[in-house]
C-alpha atoms as a PDB file:
ATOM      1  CA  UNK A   1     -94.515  -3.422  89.728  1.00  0.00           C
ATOM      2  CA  UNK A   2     -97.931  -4.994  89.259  1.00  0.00           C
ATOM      3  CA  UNK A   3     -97.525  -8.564  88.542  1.00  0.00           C
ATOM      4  CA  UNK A   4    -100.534  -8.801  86.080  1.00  0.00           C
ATOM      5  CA  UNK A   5     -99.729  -6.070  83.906  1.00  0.00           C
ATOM      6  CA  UNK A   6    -103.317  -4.786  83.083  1.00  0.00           C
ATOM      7  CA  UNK A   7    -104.598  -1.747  83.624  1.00  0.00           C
ATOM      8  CA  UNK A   8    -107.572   0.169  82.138  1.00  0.00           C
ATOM      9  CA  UNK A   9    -107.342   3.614  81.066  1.00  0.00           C
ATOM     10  CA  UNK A  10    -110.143   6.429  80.346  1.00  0.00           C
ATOM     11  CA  UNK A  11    -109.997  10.424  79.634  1.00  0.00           C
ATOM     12  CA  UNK A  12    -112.084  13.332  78.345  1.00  0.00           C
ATOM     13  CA  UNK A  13    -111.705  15.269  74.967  1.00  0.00           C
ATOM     14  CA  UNK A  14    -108.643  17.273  77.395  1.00  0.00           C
ATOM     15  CA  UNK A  15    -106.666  14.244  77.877  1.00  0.00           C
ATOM     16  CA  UNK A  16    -107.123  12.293  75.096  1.00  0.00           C
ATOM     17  CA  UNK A  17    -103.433  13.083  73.677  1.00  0.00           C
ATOM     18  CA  UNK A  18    -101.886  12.567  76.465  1.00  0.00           C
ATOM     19  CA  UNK A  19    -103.784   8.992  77.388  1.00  0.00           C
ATOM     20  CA  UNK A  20    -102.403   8.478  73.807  1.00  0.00           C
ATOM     21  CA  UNK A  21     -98.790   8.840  74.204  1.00  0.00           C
ATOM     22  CA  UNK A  22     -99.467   6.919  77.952  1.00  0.00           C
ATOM     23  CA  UNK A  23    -100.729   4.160  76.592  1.00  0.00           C
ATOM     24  CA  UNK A  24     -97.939   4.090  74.030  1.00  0.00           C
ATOM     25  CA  UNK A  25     -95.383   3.946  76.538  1.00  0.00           C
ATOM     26  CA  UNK A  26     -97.351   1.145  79.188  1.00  0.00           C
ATOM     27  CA  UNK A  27     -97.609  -0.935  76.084  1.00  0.00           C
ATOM     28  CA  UNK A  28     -93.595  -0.765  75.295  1.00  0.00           C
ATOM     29  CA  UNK A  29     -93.034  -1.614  78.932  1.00  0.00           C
ATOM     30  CA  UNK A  30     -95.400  -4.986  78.146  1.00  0.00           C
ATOM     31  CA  UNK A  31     -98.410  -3.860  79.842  1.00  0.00           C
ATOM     32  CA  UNK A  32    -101.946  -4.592  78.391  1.00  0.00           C
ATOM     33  CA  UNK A  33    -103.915  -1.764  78.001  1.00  0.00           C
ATOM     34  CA  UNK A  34    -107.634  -1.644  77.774  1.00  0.00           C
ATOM     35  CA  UNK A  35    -108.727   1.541  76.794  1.00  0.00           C
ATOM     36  CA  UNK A  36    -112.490   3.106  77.554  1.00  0.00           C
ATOM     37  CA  UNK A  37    -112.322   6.638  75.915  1.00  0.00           C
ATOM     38  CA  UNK A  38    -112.730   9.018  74.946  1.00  0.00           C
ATOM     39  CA  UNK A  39    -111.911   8.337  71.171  1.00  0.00           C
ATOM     40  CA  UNK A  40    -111.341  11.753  70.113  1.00  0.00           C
ATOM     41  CA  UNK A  41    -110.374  15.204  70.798  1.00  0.00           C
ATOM     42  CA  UNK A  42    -114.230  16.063  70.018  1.00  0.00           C
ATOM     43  CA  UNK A  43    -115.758  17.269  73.481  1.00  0.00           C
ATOM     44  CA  UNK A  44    -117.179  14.816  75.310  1.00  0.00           C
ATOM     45  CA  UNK A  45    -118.716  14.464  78.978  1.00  0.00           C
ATOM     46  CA  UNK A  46    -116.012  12.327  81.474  1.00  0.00           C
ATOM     47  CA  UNK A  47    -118.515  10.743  83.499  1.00  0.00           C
ATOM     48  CA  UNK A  48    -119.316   8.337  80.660  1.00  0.00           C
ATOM     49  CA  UNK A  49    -115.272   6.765  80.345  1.00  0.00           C
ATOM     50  CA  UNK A  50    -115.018   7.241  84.121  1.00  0.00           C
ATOM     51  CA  UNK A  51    -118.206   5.097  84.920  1.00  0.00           C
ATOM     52  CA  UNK A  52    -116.969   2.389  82.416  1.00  0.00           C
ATOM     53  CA  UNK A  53    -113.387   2.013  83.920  1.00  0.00           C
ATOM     54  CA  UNK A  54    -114.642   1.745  87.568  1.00  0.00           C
ATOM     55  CA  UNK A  55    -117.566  -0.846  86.925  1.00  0.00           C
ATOM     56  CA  UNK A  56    -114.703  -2.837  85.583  1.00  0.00           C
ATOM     57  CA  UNK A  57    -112.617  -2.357  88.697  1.00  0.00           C
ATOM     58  CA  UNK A  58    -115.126  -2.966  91.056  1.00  0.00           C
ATOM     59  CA  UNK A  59    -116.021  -6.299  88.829  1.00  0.00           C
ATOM     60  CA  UNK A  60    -112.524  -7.548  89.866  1.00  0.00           C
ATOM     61  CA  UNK A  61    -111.545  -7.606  86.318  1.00  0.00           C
ATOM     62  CA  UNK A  62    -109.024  -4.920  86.451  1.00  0.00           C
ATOM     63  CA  UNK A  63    -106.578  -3.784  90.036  1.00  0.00           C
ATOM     64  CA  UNK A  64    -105.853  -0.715  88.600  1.00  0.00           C
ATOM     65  CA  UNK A  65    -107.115   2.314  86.489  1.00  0.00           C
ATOM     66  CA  UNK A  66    -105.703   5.596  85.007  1.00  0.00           C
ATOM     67  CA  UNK A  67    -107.782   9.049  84.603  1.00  0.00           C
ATOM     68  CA  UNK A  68    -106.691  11.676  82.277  1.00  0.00           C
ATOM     69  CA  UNK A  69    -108.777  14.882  81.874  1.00  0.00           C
ATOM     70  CA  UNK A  70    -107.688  18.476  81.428  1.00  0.00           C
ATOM     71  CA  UNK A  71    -107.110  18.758  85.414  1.00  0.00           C
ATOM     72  CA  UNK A  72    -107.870  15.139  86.989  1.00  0.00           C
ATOM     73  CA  UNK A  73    -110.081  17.151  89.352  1.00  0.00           C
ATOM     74  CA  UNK A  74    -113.520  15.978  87.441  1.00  0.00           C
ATOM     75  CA  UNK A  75    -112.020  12.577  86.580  1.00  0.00           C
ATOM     76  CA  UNK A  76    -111.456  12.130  90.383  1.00  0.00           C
ATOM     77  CA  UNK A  77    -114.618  13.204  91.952  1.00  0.00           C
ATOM     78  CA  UNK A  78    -116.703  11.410  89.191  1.00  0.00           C
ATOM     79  CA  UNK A  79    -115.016   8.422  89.861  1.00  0.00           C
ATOM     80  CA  UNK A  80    -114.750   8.138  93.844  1.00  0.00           C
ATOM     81  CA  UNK A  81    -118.721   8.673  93.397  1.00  0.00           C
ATOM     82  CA  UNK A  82    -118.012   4.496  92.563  1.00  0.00           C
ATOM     83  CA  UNK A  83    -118.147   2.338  96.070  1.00  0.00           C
ATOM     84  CA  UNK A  84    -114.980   0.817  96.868  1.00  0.00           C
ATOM     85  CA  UNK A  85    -112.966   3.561  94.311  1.00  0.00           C
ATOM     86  CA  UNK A  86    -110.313   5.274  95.797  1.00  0.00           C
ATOM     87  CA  UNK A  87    -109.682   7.289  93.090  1.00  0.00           C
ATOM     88  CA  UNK A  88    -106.386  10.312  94.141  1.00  0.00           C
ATOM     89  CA  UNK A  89    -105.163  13.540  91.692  1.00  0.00           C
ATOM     90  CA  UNK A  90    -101.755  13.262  91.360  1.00  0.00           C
ATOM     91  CA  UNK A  91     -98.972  16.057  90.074  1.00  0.00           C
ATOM     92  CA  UNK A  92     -96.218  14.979  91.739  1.00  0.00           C
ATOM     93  CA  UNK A  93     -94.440  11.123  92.086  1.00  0.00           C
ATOM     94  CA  UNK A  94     -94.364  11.743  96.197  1.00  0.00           C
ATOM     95  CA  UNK A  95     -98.340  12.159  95.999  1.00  0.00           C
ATOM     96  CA  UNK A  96     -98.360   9.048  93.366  1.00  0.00           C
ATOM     97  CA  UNK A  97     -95.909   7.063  95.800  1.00  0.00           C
ATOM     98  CA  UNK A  98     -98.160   8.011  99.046  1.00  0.00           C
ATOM     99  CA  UNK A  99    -101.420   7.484  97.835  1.00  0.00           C
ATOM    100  CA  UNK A 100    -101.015   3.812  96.903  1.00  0.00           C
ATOM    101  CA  UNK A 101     -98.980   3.081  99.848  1.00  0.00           C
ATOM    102  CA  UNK A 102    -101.312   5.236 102.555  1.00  0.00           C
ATOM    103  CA  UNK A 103    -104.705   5.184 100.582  1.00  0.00           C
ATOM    104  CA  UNK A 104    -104.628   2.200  98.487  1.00  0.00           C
ATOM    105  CA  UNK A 105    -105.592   4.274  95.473  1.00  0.00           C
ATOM    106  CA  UNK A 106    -106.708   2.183  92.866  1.00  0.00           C
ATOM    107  CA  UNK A 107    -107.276   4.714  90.515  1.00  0.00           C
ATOM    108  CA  UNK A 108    -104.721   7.404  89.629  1.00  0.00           C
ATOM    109  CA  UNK A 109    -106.193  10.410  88.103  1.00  0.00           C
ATOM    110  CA  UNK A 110    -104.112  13.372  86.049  1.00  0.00           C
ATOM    111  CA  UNK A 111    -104.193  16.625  84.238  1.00  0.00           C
ATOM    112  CA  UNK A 112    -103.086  16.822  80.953  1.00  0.00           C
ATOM    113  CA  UNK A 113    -103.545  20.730  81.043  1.00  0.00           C
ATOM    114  CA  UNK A 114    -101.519  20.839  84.573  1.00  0.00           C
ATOM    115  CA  UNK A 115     -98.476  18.405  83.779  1.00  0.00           C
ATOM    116  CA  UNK A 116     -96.610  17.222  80.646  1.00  0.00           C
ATOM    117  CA  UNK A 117     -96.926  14.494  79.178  1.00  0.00           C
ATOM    118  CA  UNK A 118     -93.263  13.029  80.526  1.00  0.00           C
ATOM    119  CA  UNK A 119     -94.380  13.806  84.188  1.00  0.00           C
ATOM    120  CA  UNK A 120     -97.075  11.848  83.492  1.00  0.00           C
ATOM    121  CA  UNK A 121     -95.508   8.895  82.414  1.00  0.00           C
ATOM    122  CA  UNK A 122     -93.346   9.143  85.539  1.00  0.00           C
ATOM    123  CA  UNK A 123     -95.885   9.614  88.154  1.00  0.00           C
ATOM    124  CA  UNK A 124     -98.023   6.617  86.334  1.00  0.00           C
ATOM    125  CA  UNK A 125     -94.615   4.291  86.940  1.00  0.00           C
ATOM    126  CA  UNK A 126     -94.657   5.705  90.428  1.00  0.00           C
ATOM    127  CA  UNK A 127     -97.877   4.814  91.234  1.00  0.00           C
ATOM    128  CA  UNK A 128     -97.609   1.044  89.125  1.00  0.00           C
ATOM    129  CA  UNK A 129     -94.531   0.700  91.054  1.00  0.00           C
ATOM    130  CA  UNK A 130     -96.055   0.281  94.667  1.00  0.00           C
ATOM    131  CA  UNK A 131     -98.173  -1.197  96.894  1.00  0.00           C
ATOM    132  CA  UNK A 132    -100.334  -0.296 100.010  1.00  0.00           C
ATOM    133  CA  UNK A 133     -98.917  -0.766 102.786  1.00  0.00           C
ATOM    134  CA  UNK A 134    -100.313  -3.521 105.097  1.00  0.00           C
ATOM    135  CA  UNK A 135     -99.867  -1.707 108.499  1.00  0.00           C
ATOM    136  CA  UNK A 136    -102.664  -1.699 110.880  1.00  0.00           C
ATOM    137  CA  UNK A 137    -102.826   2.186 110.931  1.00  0.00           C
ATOM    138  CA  UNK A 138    -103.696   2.294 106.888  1.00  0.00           C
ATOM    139  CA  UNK A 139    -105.865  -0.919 107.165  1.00  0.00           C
ATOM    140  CA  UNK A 140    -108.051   0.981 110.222  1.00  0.00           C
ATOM    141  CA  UNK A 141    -108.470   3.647 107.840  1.00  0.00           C
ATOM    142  CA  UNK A 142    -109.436   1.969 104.553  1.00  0.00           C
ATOM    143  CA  UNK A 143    -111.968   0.325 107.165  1.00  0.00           C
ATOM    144  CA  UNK A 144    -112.968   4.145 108.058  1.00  0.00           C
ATOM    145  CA  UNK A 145    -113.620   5.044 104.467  1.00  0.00           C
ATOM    146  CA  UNK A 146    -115.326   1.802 103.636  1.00  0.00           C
ATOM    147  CA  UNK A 147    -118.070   2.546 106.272  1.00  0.00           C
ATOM    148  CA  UNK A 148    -118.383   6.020 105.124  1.00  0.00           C
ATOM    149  CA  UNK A 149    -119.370   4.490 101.927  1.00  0.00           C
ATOM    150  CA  UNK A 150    -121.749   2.420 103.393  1.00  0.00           C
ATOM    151  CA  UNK A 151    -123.090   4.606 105.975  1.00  0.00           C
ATOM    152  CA  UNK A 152    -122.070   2.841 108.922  1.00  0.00           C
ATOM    153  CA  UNK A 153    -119.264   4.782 110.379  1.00  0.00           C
ATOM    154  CA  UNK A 154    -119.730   5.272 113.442  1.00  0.00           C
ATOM    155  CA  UNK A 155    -117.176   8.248 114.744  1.00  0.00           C
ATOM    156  CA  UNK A 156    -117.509   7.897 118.775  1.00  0.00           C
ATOM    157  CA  UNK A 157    -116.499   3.889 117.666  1.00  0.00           C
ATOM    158  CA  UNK A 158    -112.804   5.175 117.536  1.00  0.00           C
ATOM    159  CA  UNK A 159    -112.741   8.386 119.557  1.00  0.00           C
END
């Protein structure tokens, strides 16, 4: 489990319920919760909650973020628009387990119209629960993506 217990949390007018009733439960199980928005079921555009969260993750002030919108699918590519965001969909706890360990997700994005509200608890305690792994195969490729980002990768450098 993450040591600091923080984590920041955003949604659309689709997954504002659902970031409710998240929040609700990281909060029992003594995390701090900082919450961007949406505020209301009212419709709203995502970019605005998702730009918020990841300024504050790229600032260093937060390791970790949560995405809720009707299908995480906007939430997702909004947010991995962000330099150093490696923002993942998840429906599944295998996908949440995988992407922090393989892809060092630091952003876990959902769909309140795709899964309930109980999956989404567990795949959130999936995803809080682990770590990337530090093998040089994963670091090589978080290298890979970080000159994508920057436009320096250089594909014939590791053909």
């Amino acid at each position: 489990m993450n040591t600091q217990k923080k984590i920041i949390i955003g949604s659309d007018h689709a997954g504002y319920e659902a970031k409710l009733k998240l929040i609700e439960k990281l909060q029992k199980n003594g995390w701090s919760v900082t919450d961007v928005g949406c505020y209301s079921t009212e419709s709203c555009d995502y970019p605005v909650p998702v730009h918020k969260l990841c300024l504050r993750i790229q600032s260093g002030e937060f390791p970790l973020g949560i995405l809720i919108c009707g299908t995480g699918i906007g939430v997702s590519i909004a947010a991995n628009k962000h330099r150093g965001i490696r923002a993942a969909v998840c429906s599944d706890t295998y996908s949440a387990e995988m992407t922090r360990k393989h892809n060092a997700a630091n952003v876990l994005c959902m769909g309140a119209r795709v899964i309930g509200d109980d999956k989404i608890a567990e795949i959130t305690e999936v995803f809080l629960s682990n770590e990337p792994l530090d093998e040089e195969r994963h670091q090589r490729r978080l290298r890979m993506i970080s000159e994508l980002e920057d436009g320096t990768f250089d594909e014939q450098k590791y053909e």
